[in-house]
ModelCIF file with pLDDT and N, C-alpha, C, O atoms, coordinates in Angstrom:
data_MODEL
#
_entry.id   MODEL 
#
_entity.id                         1 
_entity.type                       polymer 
_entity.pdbx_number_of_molecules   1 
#
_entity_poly.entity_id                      1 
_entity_poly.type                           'polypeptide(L)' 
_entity_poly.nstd_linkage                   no 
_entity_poly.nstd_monomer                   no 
_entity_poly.pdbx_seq_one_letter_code       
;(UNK)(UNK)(UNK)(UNK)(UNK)(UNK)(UNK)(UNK)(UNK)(UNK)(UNK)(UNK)(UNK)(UNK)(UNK)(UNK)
(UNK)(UNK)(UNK)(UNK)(UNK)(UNK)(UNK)(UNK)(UNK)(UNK)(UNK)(UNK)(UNK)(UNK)(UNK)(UNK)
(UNK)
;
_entity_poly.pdbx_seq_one_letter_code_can   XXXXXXXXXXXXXXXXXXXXXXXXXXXXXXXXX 
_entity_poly.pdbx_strand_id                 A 
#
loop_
_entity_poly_seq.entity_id 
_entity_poly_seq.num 
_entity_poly_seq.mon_id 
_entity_poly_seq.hetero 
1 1  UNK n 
1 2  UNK n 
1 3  UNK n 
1 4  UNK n 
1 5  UNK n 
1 6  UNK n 
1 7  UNK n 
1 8  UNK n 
1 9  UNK n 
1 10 UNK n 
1 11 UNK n 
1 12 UNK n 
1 13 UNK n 
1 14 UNK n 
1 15 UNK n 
1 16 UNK n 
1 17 UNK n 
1 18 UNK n 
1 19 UNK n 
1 20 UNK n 
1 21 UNK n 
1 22 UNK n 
1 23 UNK n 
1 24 UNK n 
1 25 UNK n 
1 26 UNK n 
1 27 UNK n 
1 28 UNK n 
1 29 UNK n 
1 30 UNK n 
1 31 UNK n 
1 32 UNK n 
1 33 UNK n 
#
_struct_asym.id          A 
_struct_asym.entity_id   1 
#
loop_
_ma_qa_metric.id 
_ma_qa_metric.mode 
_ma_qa_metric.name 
_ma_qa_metric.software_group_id 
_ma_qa_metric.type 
1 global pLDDT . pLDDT 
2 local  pLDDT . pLDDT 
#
_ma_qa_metric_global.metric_id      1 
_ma_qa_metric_global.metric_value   92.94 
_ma_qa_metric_global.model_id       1 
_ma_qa_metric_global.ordinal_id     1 
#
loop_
_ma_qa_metric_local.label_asym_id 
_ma_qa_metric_local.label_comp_id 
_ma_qa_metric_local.label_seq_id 
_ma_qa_metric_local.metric_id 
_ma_qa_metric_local.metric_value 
_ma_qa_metric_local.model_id 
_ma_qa_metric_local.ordinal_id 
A UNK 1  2 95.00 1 1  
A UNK 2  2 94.00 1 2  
A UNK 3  2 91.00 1 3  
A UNK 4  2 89.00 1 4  
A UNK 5  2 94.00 1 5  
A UNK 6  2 95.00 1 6  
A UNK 7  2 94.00 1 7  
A UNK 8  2 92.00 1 8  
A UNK 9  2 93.00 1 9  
A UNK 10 2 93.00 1 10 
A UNK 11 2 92.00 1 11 
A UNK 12 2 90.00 1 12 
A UNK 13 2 92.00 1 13 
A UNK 14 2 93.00 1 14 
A UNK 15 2 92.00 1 15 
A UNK 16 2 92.00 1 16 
A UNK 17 2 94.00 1 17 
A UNK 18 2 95.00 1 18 
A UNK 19 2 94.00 1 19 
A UNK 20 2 94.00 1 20 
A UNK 21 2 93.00 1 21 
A UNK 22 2 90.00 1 22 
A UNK 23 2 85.00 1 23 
A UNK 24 2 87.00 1 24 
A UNK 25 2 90.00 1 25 
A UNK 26 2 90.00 1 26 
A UNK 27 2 95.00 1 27 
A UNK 28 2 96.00 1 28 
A UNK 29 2 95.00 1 29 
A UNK 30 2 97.00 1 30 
A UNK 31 2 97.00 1 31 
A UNK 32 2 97.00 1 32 
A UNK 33 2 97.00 1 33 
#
loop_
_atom_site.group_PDB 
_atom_site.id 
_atom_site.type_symbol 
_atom_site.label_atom_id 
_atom_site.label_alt_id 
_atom_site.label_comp_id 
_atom_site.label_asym_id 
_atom_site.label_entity_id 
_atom_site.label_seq_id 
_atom_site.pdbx_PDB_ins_code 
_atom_site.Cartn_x 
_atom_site.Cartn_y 
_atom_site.Cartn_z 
_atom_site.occupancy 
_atom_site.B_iso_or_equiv 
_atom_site.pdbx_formal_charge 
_atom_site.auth_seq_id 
_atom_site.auth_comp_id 
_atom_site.auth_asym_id 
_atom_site.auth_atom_id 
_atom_site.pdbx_PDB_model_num 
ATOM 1   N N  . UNK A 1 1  ? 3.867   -3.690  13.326  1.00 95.00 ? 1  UNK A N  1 
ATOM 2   C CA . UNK A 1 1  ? 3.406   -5.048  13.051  1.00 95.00 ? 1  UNK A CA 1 
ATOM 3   C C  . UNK A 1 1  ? 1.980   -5.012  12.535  1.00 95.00 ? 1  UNK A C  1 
ATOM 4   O O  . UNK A 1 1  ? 1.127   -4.357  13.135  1.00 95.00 ? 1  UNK A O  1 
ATOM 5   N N  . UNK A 1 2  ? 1.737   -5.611  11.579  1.00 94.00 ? 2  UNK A N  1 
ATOM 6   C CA . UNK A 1 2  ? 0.490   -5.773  10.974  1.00 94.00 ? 2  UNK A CA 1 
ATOM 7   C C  . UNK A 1 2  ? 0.109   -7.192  10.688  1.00 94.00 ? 2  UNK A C  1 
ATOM 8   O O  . UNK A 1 2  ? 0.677   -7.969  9.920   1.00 94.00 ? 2  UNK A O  1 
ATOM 9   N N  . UNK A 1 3  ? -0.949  -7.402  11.435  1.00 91.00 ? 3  UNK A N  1 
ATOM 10  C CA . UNK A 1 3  ? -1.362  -8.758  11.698  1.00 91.00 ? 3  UNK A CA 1 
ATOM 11  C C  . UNK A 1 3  ? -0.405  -9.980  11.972  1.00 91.00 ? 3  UNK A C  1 
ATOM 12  O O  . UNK A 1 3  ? -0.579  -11.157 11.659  1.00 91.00 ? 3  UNK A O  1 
ATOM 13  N N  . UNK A 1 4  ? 0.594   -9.428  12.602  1.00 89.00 ? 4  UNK A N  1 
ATOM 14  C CA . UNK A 1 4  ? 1.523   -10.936 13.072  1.00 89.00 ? 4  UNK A CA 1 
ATOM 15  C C  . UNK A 1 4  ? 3.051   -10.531 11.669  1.00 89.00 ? 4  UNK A C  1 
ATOM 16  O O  . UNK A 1 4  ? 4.113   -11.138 11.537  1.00 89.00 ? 4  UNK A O  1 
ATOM 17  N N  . UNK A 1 5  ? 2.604   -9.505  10.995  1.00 94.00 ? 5  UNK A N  1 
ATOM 18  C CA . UNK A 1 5  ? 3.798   -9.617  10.099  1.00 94.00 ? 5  UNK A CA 1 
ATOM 19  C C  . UNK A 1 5  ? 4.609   -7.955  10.211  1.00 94.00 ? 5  UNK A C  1 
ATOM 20  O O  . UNK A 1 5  ? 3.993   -6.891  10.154  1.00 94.00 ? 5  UNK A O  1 
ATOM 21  N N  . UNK A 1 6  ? 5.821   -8.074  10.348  1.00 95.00 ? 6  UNK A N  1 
ATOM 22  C CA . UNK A 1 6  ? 6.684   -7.121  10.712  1.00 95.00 ? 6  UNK A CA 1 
ATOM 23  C C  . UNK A 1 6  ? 6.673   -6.159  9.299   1.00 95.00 ? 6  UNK A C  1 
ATOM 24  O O  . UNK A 1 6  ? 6.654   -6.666  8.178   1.00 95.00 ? 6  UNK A O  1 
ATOM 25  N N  . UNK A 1 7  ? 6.682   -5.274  9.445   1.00 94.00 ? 7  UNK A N  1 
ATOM 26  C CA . UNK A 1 7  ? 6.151   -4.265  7.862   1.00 94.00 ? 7  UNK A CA 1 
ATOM 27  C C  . UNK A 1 7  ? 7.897   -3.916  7.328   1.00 94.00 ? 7  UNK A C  1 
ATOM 28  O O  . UNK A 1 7  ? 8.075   -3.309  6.272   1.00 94.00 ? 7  UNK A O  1 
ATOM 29  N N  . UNK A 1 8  ? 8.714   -4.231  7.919   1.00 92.00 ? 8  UNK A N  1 
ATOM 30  C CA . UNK A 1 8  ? 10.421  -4.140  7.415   1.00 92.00 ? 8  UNK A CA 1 
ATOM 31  C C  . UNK A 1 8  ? 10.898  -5.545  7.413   1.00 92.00 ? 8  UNK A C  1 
ATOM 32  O O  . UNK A 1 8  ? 11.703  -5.744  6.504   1.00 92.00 ? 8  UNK A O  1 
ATOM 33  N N  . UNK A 1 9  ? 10.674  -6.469  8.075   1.00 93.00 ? 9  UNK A N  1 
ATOM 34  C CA . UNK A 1 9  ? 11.085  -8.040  7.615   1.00 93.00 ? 9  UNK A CA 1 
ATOM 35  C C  . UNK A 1 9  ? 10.268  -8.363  6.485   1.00 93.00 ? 9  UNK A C  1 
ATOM 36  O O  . UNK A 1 9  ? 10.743  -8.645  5.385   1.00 93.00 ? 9  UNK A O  1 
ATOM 37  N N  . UNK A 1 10 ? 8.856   -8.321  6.785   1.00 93.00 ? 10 UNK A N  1 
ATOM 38  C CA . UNK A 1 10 ? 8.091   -8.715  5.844   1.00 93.00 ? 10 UNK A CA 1 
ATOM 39  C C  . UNK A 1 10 ? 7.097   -8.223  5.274   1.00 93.00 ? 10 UNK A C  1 
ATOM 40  O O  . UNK A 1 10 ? 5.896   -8.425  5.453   1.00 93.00 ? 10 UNK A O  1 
ATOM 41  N N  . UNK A 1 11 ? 7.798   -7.369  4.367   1.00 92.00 ? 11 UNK A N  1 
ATOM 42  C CA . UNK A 1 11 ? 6.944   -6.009  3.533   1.00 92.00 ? 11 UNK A CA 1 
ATOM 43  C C  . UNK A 1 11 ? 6.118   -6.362  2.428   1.00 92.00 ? 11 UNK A C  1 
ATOM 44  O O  . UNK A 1 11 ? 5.306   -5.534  2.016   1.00 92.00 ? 11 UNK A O  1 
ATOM 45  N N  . UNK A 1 12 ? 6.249   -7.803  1.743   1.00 90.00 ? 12 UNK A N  1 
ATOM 46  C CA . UNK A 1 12 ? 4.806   -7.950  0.843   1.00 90.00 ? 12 UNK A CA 1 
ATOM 47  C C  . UNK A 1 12 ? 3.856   -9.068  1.770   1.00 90.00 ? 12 UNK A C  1 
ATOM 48  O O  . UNK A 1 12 ? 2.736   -9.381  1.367   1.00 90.00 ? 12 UNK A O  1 
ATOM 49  N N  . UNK A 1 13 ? 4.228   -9.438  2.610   1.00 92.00 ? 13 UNK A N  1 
ATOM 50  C CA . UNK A 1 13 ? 2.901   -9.801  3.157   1.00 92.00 ? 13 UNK A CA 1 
ATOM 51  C C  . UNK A 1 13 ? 2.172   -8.824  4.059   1.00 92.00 ? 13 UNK A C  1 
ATOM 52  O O  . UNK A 1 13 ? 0.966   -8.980  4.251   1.00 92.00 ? 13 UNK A O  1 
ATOM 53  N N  . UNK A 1 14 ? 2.845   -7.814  4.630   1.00 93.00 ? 14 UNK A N  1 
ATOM 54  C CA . UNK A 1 14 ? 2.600   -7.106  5.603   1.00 93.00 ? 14 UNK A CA 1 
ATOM 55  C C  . UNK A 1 14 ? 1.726   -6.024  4.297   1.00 93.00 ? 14 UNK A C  1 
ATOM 56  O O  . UNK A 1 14 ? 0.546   -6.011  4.647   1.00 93.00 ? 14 UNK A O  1 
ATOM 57  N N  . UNK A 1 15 ? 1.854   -5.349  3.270   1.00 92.00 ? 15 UNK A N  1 
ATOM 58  C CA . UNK A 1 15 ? 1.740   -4.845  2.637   1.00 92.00 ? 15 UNK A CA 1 
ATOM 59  C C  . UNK A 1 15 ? 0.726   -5.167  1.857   1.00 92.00 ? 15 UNK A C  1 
ATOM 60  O O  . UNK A 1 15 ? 0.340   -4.418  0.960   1.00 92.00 ? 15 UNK A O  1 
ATOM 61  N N  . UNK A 1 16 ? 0.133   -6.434  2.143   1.00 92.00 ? 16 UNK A N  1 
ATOM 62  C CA . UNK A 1 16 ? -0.955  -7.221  1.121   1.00 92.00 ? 16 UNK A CA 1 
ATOM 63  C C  . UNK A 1 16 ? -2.331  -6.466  2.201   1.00 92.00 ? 16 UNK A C  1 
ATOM 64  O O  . UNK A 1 16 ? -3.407  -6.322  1.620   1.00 92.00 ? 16 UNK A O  1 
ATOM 65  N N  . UNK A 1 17 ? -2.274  -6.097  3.439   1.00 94.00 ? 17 UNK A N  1 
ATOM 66  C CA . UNK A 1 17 ? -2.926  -6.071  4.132   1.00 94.00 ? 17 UNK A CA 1 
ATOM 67  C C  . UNK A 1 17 ? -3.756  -4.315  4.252   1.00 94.00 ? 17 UNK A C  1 
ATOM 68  O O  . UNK A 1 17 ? -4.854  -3.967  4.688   1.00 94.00 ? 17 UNK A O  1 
ATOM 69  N N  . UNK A 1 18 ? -2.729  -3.632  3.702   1.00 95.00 ? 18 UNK A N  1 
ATOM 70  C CA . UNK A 1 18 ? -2.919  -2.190  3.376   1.00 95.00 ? 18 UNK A CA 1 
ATOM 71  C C  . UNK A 1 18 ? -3.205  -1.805  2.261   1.00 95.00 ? 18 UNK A C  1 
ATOM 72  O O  . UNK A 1 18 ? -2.835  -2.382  1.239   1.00 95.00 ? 18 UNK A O  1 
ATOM 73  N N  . UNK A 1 19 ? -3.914  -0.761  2.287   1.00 94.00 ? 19 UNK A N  1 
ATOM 74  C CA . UNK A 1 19 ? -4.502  0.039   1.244   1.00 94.00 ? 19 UNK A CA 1 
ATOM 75  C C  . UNK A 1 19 ? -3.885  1.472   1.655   1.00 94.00 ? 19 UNK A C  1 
ATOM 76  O O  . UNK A 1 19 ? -3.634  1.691   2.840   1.00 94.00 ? 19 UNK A O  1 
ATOM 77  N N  . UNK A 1 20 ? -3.733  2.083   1.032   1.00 94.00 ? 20 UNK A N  1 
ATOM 78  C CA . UNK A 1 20 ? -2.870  3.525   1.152   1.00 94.00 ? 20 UNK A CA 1 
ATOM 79  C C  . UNK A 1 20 ? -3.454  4.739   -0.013  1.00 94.00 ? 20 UNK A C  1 
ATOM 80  O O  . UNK A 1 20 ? -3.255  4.689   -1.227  1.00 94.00 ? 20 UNK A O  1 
ATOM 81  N N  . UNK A 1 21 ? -4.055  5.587   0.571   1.00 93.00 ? 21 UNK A N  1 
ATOM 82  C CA . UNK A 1 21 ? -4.280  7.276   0.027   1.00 93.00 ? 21 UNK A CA 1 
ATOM 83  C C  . UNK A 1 21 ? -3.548  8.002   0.622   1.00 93.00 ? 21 UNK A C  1 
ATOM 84  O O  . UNK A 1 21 ? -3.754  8.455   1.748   1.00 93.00 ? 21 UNK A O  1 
ATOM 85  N N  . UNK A 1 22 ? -1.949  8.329   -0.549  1.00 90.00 ? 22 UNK A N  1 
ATOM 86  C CA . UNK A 1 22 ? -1.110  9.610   -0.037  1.00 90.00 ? 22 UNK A CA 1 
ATOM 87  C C  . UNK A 1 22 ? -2.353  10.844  -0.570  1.00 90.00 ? 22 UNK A C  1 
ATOM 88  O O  . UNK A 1 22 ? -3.358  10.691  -1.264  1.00 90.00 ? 22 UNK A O  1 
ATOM 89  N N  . UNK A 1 23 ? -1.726  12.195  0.151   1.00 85.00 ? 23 UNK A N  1 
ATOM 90  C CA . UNK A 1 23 ? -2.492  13.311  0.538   1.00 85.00 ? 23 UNK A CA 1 
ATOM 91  C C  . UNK A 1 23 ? -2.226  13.833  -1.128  1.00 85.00 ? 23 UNK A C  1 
ATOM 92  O O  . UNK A 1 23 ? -2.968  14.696  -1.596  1.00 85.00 ? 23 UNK A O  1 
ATOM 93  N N  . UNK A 1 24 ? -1.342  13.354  -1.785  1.00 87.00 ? 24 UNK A N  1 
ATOM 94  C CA . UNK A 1 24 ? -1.480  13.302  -3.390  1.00 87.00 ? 24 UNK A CA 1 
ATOM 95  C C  . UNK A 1 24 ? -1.668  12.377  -4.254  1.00 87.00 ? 24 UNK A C  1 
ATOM 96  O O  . UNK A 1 24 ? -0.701  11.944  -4.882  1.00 87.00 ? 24 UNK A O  1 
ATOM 97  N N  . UNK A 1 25 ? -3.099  11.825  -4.492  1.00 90.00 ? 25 UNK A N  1 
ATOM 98  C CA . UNK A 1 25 ? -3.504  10.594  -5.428  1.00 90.00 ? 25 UNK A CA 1 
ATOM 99  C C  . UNK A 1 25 ? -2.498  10.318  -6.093  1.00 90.00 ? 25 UNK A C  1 
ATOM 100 O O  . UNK A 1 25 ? -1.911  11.292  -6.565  1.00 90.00 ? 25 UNK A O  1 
ATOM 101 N N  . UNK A 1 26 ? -1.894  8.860   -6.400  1.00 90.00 ? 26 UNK A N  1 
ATOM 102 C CA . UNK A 1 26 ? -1.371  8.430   -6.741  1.00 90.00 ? 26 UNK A CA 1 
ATOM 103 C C  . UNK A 1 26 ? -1.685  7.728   -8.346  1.00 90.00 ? 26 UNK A C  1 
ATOM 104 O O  . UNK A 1 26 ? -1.487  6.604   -8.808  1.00 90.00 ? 26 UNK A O  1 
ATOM 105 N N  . UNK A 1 27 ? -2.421  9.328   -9.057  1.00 95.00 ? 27 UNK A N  1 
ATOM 106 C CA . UNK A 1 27 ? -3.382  8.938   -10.152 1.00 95.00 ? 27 UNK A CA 1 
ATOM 107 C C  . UNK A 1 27 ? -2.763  9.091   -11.462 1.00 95.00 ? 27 UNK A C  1 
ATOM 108 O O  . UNK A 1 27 ? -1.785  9.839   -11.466 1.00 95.00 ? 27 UNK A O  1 
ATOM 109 N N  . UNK A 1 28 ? -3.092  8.564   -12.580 1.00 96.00 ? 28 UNK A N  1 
ATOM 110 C CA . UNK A 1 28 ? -2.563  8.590   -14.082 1.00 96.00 ? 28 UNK A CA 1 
ATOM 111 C C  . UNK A 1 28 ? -3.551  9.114   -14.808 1.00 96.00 ? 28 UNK A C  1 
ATOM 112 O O  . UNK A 1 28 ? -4.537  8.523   -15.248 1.00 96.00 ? 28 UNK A O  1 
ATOM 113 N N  . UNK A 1 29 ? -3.135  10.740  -14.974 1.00 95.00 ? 29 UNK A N  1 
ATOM 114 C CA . UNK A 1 29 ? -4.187  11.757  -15.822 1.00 95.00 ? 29 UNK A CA 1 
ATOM 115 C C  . UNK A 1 29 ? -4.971  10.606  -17.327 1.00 95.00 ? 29 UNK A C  1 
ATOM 116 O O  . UNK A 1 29 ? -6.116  10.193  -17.508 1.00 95.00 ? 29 UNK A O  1 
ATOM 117 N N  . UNK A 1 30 ? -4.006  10.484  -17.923 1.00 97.00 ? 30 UNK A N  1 
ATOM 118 C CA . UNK A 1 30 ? -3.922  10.161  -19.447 1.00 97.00 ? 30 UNK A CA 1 
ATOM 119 C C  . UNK A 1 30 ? -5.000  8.740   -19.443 1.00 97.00 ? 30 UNK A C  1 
ATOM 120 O O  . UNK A 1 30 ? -5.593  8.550   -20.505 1.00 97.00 ? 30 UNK A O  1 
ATOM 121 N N  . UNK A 1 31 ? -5.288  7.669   -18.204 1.00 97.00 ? 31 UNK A N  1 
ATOM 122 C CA . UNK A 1 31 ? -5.927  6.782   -18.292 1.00 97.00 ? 31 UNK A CA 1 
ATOM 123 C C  . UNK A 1 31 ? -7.028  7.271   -17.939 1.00 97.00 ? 31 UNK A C  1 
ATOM 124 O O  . UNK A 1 31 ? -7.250  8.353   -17.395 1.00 97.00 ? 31 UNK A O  1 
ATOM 125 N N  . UNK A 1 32 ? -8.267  5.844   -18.494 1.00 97.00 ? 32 UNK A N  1 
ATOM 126 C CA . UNK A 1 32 ? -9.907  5.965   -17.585 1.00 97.00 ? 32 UNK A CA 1 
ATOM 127 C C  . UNK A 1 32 ? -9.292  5.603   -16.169 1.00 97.00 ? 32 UNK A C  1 
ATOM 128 O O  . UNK A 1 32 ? -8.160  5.337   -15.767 1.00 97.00 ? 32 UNK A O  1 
ATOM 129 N N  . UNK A 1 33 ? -10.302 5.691   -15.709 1.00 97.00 ? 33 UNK A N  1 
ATOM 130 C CA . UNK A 1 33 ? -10.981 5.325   -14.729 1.00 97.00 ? 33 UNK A CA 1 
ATOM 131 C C  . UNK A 1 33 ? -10.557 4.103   -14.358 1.00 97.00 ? 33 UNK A C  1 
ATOM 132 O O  . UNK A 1 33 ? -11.083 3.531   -13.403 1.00 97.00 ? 33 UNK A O  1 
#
């Protein structure tokens, strides 16, 4: 539960609340910055 919202019932509000760094950046060589 994240802040009152269940992260499998309610995964874009629950999800608005997180920020996430997998242990492999989730980065796009070819763009800036």
């Amino acid at each position: 539960t994240v802040d009152c919202f269940e992260i499998l019932d309610n995964p874009t509000e629950a999800k608005k609340l997180i920020g996430y760094l997998p242990e492999q950046p989730p980065l796009y060589p070819e763009m800036t910055v």
